[in-house]
PDB file of N, CA and C in Angstrom:
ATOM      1  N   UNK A   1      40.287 -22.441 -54.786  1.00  0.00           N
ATOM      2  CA  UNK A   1      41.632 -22.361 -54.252  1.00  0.00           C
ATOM      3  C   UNK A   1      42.349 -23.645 -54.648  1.00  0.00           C
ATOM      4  N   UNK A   2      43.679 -23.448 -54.974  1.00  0.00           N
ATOM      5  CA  UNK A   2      44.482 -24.435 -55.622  1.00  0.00           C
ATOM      6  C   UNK A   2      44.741 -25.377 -54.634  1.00  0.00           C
ATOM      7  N   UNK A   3      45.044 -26.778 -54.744  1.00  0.00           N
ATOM      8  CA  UNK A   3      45.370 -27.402 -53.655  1.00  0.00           C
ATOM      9  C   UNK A   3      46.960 -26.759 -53.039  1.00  0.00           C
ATOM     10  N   UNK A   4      47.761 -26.704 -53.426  1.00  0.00           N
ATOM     11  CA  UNK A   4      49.125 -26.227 -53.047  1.00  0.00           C
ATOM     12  C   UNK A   4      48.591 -24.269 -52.581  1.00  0.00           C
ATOM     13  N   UNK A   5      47.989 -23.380 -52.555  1.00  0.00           N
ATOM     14  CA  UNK A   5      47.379 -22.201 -52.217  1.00  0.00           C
ATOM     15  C   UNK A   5      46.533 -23.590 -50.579  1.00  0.00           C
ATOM     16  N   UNK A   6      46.250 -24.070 -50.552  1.00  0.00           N
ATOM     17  CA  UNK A   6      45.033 -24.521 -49.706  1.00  0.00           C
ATOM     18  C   UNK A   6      46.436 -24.864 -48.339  1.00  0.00           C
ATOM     19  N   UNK A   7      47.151 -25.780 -49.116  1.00  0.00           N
ATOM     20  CA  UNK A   7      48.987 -26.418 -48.145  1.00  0.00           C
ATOM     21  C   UNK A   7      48.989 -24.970 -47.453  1.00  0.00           C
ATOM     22  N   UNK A   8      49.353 -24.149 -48.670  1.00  0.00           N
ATOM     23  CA  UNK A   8      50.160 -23.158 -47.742  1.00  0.00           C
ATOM     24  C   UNK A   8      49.392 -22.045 -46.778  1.00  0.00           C
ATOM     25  N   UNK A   9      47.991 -22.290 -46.927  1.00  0.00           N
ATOM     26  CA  UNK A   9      46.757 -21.356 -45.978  1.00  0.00           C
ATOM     27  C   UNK A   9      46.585 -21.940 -44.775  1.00  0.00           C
ATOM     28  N   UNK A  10      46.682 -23.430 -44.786  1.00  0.00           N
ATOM     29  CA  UNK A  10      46.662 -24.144 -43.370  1.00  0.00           C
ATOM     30  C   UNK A  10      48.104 -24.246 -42.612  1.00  0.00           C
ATOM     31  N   UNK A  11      49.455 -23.758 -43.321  1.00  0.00           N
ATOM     32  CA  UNK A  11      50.578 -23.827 -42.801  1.00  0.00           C
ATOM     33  C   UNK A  11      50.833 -22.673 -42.235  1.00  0.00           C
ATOM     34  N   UNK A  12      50.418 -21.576 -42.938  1.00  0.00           N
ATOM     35  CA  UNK A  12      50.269 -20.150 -41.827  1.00  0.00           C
ATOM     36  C   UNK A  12      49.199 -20.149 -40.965  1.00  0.00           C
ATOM     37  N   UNK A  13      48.088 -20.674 -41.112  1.00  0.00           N
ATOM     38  CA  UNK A  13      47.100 -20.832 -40.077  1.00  0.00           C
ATOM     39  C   UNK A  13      47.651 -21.409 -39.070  1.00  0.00           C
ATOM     40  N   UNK A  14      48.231 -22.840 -38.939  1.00  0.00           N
ATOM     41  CA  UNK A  14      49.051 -23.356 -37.713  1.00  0.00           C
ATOM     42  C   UNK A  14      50.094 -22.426 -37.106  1.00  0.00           C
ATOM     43  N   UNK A  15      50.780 -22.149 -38.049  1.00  0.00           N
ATOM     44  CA  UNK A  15      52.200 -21.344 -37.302  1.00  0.00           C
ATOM     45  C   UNK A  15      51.645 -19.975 -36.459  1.00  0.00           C
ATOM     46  N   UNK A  16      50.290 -19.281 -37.028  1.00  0.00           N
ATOM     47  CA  UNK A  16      49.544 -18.365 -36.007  1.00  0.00           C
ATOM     48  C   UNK A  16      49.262 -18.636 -35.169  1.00  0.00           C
ATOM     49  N   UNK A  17      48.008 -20.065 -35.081  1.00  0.00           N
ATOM     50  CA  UNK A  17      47.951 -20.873 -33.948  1.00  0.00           C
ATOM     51  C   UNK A  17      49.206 -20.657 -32.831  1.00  0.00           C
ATOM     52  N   UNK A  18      50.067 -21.546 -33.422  1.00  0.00           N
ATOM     53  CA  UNK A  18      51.011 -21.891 -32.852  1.00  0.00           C
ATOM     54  C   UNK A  18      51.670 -20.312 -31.507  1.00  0.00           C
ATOM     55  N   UNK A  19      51.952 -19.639 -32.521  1.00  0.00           N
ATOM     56  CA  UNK A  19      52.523 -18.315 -31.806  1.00  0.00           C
ATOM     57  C   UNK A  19      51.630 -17.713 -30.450  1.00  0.00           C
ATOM     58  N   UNK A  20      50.091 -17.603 -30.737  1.00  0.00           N
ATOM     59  CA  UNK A  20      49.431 -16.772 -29.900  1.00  0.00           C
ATOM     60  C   UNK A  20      49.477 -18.216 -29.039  1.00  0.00           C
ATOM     61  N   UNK A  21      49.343 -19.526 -29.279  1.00  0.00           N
ATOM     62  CA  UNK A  21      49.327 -20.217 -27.668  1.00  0.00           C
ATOM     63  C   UNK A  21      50.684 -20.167 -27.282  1.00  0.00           C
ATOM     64  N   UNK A  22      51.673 -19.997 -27.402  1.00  0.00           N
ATOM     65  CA  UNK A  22      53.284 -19.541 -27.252  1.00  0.00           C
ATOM     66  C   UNK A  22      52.973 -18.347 -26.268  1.00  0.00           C
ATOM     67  N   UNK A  23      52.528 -17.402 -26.805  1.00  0.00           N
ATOM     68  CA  UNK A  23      52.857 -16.233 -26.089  1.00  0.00           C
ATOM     69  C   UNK A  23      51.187 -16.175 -24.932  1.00  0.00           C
ATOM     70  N   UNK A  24      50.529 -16.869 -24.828  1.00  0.00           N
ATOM     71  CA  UNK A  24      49.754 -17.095 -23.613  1.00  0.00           C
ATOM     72  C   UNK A  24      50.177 -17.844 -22.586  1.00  0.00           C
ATOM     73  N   UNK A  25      51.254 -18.903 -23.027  1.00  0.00           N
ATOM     74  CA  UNK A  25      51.578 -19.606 -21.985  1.00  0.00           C
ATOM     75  C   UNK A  25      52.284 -19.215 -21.738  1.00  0.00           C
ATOM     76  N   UNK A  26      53.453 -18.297 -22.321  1.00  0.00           N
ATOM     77  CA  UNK A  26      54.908 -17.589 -21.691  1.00  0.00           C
ATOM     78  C   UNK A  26      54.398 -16.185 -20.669  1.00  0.00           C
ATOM     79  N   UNK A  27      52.640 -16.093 -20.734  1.00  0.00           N
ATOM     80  CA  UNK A  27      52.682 -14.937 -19.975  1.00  0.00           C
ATOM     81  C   UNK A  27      51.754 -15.434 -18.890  1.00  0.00           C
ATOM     82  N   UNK A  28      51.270 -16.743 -18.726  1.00  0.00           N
ATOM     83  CA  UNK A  28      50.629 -17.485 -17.874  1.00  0.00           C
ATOM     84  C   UNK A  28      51.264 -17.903 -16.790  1.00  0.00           C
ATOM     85  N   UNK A  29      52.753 -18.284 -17.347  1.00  0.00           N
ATOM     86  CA  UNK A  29      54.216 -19.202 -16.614  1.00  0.00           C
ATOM     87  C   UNK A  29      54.809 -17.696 -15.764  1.00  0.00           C
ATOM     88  N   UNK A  30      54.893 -16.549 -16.492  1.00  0.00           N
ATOM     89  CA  UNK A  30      55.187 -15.085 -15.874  1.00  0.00           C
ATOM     90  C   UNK A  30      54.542 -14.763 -14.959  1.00  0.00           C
ATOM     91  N   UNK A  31      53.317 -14.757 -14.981  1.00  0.00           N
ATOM     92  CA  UNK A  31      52.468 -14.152 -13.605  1.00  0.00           C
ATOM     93  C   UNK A  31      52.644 -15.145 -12.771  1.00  0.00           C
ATOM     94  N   UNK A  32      52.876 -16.482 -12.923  1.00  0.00           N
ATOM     95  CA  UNK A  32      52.431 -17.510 -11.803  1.00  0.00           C
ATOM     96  C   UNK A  32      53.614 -17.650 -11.197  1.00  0.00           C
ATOM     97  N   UNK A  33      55.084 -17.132 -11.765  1.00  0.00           N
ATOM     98  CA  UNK A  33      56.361 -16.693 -10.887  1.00  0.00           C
ATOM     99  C   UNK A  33      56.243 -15.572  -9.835  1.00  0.00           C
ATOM    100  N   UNK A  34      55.448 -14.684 -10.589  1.00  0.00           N
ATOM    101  CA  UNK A  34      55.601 -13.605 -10.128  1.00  0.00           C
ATOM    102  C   UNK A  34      54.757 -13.301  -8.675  1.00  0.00           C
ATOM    103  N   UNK A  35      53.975 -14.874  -8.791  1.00  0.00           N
ATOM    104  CA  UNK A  35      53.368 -14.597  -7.734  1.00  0.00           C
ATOM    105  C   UNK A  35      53.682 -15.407  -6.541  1.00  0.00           C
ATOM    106  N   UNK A  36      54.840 -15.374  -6.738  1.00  0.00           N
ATOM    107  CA  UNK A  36      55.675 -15.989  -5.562  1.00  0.00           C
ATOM    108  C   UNK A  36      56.756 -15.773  -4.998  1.00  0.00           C
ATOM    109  N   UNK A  37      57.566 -16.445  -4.087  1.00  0.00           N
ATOM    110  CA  UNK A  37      58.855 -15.422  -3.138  1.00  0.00           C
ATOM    111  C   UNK A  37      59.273 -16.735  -2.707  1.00  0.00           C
ATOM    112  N   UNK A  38      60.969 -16.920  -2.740  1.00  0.00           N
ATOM    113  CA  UNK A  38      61.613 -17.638  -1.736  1.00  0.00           C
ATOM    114  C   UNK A  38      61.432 -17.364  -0.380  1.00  0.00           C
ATOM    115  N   UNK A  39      61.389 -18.861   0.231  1.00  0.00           N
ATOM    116  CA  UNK A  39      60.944 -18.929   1.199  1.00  0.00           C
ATOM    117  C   UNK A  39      61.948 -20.035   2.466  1.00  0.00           C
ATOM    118  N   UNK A  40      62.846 -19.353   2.629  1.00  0.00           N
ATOM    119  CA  UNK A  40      63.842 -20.244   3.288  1.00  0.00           C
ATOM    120  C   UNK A  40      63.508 -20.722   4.628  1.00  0.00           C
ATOM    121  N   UNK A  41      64.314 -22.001   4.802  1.00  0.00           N
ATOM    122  CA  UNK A  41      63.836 -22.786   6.631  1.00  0.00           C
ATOM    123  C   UNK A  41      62.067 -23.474   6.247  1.00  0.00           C
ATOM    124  N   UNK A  42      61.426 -23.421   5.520  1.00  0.00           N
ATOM    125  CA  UNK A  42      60.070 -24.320   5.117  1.00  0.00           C
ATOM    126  C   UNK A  42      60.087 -25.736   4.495  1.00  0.00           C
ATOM    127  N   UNK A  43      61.410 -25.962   3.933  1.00  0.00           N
ATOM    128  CA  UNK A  43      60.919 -27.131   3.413  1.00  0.00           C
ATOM    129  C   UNK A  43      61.345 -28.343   4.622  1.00  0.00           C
ATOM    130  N   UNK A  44      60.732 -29.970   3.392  1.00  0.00           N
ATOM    131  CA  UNK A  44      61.171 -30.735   4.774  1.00  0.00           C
ATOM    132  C   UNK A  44      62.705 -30.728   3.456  1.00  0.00           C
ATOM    133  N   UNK A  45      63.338 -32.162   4.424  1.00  0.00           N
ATOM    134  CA  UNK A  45      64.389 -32.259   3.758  1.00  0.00           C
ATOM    135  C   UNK A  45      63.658 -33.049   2.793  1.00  0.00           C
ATOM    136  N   UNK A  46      65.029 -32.924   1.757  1.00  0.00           N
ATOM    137  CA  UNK A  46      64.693 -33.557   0.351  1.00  0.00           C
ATOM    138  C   UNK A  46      63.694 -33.096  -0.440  1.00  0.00           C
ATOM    139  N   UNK A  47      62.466 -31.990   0.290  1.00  0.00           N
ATOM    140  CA  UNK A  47      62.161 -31.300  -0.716  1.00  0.00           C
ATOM    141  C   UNK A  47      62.138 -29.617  -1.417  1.00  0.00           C
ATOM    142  N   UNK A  48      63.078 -28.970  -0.753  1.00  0.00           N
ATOM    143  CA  UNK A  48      63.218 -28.021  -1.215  1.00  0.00           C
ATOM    144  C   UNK A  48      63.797 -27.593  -2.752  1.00  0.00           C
ATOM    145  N   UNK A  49      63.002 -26.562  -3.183  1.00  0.00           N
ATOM    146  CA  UNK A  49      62.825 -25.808  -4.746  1.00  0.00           C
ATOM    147  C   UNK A  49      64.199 -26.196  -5.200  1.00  0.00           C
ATOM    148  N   UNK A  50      65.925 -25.808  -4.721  1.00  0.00           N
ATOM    149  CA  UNK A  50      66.910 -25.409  -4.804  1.00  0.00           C
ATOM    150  C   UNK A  50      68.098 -24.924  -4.279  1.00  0.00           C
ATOM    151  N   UNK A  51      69.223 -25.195  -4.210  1.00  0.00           N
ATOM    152  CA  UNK A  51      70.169 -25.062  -4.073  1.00  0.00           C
ATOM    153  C   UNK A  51      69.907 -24.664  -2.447  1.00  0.00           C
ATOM    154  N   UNK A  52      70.653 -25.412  -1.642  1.00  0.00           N
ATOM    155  CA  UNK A  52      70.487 -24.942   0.118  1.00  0.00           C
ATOM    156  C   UNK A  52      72.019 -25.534   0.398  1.00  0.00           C
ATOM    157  N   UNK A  53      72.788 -24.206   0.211  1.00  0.00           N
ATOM    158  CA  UNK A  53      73.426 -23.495   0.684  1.00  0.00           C
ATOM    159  C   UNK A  53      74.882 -24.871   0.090  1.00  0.00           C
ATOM    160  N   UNK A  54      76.156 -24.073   0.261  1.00  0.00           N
ATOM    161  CA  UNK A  54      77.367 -25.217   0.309  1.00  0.00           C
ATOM    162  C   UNK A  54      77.002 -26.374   0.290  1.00  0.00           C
ATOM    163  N   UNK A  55      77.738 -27.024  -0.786  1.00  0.00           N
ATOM    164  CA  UNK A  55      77.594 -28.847  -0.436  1.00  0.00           C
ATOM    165  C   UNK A  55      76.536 -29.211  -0.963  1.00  0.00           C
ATOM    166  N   UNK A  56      75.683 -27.987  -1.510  1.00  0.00           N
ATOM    167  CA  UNK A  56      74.644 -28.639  -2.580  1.00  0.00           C
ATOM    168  C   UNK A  56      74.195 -28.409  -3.705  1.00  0.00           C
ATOM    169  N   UNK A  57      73.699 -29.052  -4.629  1.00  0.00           N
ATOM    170  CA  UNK A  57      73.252 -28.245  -5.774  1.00  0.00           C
ATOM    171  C   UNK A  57      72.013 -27.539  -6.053  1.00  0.00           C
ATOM    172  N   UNK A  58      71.235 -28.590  -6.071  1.00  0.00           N
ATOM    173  CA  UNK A  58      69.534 -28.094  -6.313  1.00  0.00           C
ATOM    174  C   UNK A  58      68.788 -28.308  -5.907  1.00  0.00           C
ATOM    175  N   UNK A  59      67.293 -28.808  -6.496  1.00  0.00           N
ATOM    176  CA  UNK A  59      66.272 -29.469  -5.746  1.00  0.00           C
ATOM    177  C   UNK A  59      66.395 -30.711  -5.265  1.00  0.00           C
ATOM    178  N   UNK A  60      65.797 -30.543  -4.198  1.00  0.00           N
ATOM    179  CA  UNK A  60      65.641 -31.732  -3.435  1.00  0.00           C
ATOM    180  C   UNK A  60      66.895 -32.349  -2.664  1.00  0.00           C
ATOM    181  N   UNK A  61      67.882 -31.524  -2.537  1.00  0.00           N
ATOM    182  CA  UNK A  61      69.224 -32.030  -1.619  1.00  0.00           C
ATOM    183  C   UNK A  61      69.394 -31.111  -0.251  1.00  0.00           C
ATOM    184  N   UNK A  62      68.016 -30.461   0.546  1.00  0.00           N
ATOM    185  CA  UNK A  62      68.326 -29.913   1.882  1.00  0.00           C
ATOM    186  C   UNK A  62      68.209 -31.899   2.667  1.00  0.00           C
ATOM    187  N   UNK A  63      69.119 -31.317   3.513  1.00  0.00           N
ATOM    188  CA  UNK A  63      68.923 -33.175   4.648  1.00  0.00           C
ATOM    189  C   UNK A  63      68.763 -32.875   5.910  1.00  0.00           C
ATOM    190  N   UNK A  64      67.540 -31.830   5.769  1.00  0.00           N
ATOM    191  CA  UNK A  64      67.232 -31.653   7.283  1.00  0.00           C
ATOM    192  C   UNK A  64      65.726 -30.908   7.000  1.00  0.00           C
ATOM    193  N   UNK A  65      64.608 -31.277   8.230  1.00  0.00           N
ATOM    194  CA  UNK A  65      63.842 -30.395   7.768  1.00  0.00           C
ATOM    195  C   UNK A  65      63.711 -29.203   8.257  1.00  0.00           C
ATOM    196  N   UNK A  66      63.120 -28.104   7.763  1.00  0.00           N
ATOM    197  CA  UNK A  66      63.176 -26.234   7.878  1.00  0.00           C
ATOM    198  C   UNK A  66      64.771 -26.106   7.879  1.00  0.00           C
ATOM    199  N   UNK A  67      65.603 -26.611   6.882  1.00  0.00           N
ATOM    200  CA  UNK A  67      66.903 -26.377   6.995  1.00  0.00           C
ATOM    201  C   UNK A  67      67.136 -24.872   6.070  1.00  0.00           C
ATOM    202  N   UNK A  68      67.793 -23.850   7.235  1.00  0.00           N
ATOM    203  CA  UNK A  68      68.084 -22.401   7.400  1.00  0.00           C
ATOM    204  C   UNK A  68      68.363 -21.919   5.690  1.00  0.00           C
ATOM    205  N   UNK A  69      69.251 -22.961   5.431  1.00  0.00           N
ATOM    206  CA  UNK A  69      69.776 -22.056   3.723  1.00  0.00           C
ATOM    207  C   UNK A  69      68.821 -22.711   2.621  1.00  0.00           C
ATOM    208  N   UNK A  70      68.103 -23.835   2.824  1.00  0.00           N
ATOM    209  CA  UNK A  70      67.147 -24.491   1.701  1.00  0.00           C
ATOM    210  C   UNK A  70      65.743 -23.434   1.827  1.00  0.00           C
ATOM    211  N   UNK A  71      65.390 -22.910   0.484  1.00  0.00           N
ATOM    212  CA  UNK A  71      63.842 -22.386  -0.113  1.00  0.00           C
ATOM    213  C   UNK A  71      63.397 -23.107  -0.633  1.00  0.00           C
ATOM    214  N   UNK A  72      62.133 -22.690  -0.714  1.00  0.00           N
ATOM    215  CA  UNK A  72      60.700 -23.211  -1.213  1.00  0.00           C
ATOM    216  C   UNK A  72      60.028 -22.131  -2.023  1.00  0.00           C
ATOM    217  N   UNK A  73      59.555 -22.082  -2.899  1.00  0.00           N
ATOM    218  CA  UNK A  73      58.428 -21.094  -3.597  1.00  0.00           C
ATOM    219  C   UNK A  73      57.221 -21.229  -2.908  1.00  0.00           C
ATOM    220  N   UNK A  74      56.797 -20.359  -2.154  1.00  0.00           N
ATOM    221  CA  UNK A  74      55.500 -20.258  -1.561  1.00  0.00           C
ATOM    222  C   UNK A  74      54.802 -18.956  -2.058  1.00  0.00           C
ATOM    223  N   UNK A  75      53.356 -18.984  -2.154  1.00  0.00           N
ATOM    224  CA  UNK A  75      52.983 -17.831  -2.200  1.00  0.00           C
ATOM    225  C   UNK A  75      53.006 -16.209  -2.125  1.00  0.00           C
ATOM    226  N   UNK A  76      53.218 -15.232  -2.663  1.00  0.00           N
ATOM    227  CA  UNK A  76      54.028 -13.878  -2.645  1.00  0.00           C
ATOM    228  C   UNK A  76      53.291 -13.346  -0.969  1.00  0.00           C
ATOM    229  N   UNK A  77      53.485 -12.784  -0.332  1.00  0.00           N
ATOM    230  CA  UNK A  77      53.629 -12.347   0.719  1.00  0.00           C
ATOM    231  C   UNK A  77      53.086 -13.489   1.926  1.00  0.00           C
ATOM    232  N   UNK A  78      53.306 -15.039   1.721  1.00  0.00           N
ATOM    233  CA  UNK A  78      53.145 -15.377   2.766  1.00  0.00           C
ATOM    234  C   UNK A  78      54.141 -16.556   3.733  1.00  0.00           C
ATOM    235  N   UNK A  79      55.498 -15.793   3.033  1.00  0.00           N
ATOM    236  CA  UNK A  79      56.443 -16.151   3.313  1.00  0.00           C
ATOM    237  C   UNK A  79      56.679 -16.253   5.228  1.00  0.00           C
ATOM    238  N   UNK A  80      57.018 -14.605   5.764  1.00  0.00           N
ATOM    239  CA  UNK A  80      56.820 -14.266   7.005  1.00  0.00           C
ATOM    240  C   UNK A  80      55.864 -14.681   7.681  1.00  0.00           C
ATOM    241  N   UNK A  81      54.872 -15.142   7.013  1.00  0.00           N
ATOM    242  CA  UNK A  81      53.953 -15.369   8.266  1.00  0.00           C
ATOM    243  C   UNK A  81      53.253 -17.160   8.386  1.00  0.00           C
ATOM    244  N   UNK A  82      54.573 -17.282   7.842  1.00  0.00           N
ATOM    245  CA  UNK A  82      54.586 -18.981   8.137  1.00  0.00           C
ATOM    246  C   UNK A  82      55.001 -19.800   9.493  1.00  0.00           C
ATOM    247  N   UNK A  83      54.264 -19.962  10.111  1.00  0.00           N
ATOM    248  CA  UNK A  83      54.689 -21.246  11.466  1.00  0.00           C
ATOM    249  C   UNK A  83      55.119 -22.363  11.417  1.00  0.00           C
ATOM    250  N   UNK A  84      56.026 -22.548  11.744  1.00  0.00           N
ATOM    251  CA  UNK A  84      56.667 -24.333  11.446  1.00  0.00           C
ATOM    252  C   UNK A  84      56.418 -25.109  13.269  1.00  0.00           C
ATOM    253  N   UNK A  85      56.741 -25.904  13.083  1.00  0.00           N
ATOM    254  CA  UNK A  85      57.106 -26.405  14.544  1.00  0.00           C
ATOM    255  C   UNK A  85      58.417 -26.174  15.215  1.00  0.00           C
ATOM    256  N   UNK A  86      58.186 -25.836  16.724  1.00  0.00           N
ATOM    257  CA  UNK A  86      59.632 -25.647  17.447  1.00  0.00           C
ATOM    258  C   UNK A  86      59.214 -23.720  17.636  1.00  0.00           C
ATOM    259  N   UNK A  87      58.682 -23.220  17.353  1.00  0.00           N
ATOM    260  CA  UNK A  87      58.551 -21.916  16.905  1.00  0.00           C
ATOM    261  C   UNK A  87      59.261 -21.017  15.862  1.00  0.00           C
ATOM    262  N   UNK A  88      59.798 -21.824  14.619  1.00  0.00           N
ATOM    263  CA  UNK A  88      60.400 -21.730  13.970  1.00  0.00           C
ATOM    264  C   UNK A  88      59.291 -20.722  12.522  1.00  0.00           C
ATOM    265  N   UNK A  89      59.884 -20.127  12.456  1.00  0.00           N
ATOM    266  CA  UNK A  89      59.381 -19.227  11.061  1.00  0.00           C
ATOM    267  C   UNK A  89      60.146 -19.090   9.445  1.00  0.00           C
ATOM    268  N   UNK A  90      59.476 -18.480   8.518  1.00  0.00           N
ATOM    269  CA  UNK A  90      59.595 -18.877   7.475  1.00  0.00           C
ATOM    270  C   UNK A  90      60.532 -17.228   7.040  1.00  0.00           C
ATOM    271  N   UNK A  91      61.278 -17.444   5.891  1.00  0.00           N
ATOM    272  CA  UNK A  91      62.355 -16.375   5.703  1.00  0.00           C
ATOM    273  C   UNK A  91      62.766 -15.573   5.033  1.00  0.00           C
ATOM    274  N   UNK A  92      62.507 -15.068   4.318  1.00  0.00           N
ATOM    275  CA  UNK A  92      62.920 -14.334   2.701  1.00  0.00           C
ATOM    276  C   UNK A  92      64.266 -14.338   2.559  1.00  0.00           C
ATOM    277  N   UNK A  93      65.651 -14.447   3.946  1.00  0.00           N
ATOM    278  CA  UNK A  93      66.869 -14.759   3.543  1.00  0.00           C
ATOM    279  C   UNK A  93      67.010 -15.748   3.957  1.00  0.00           C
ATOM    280  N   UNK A  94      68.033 -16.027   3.782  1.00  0.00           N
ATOM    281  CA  UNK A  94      68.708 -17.899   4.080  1.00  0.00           C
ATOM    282  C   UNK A  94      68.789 -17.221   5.811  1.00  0.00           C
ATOM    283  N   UNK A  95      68.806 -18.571   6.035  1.00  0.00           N
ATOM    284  CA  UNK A  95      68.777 -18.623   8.271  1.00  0.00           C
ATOM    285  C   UNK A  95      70.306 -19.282   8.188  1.00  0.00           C
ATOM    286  N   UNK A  96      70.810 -19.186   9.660  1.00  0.00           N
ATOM    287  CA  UNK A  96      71.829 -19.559   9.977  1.00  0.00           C
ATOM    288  C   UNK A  96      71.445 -20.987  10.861  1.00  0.00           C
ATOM    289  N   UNK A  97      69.815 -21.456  10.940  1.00  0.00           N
ATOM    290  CA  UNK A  97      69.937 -22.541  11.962  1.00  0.00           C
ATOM    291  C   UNK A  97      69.193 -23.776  11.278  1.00  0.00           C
ATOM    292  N   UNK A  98      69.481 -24.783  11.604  1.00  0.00           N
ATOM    293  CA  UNK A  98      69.231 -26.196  11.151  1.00  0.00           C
ATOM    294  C   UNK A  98      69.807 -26.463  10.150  1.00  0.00           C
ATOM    295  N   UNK A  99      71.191 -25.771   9.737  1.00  0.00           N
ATOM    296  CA  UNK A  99      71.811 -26.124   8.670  1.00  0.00           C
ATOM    297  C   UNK A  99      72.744 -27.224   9.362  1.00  0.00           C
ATOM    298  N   UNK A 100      72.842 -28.612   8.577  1.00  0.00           N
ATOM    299  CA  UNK A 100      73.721 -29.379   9.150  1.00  0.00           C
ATOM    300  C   UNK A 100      75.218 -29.191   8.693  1.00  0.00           C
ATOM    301  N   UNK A 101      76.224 -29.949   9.342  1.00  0.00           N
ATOM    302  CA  UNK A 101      77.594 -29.723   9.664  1.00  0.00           C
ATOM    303  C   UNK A 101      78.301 -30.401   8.427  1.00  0.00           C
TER     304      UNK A 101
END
């Protein structure tokens, strides 16, 4: 095999490489979404996933903790059957309480 035949056998060999770990990790990153559910009123403040509610943008800006409109990604069905303190529970919609003013 020619050296320039040899270049171009290891340059499609990589770019194959390349593709099948591409499409293992794009379906690794898929299931491991999929195996989860917003989970509103769980986080503390400052660390929730995203966006909690008016007046904020994204992660990490709830300023209260189990605040009603801030989620969390928690585990797929164990959203509801989360206990916080106060007797406070966990939500699949945004809550109307501990949201500050």
């Amino acid at each position: 095999m020619s050296q320039k035949n040899l270049i171009g056998a290891s340059a499609l060999a990589g770019a194959v490489a390349m593709a099948i770990s591409g499409a293992t990790f794009l379906a690794s990153t898929d299931g491991a979404l999929a195996a989860t559910e917003k989970c509103y009123g769980v986080a503390l403040a400052g660390k929730n996933d995203c966006a909690a509610g008016p007046g904020t943008t994204c992660a990490g800006t709830s300023k209260v903790d189990y605040q009603g409109n801030a989620w969390k990604n928690v585990d797929a069905g164990t959203c509801a059957t989360m206990s916080l303190e106060g007797g406070r529970m966990g939500s699949l919609e945004a809550l109307d309480r501990d949201v500050p003013a």
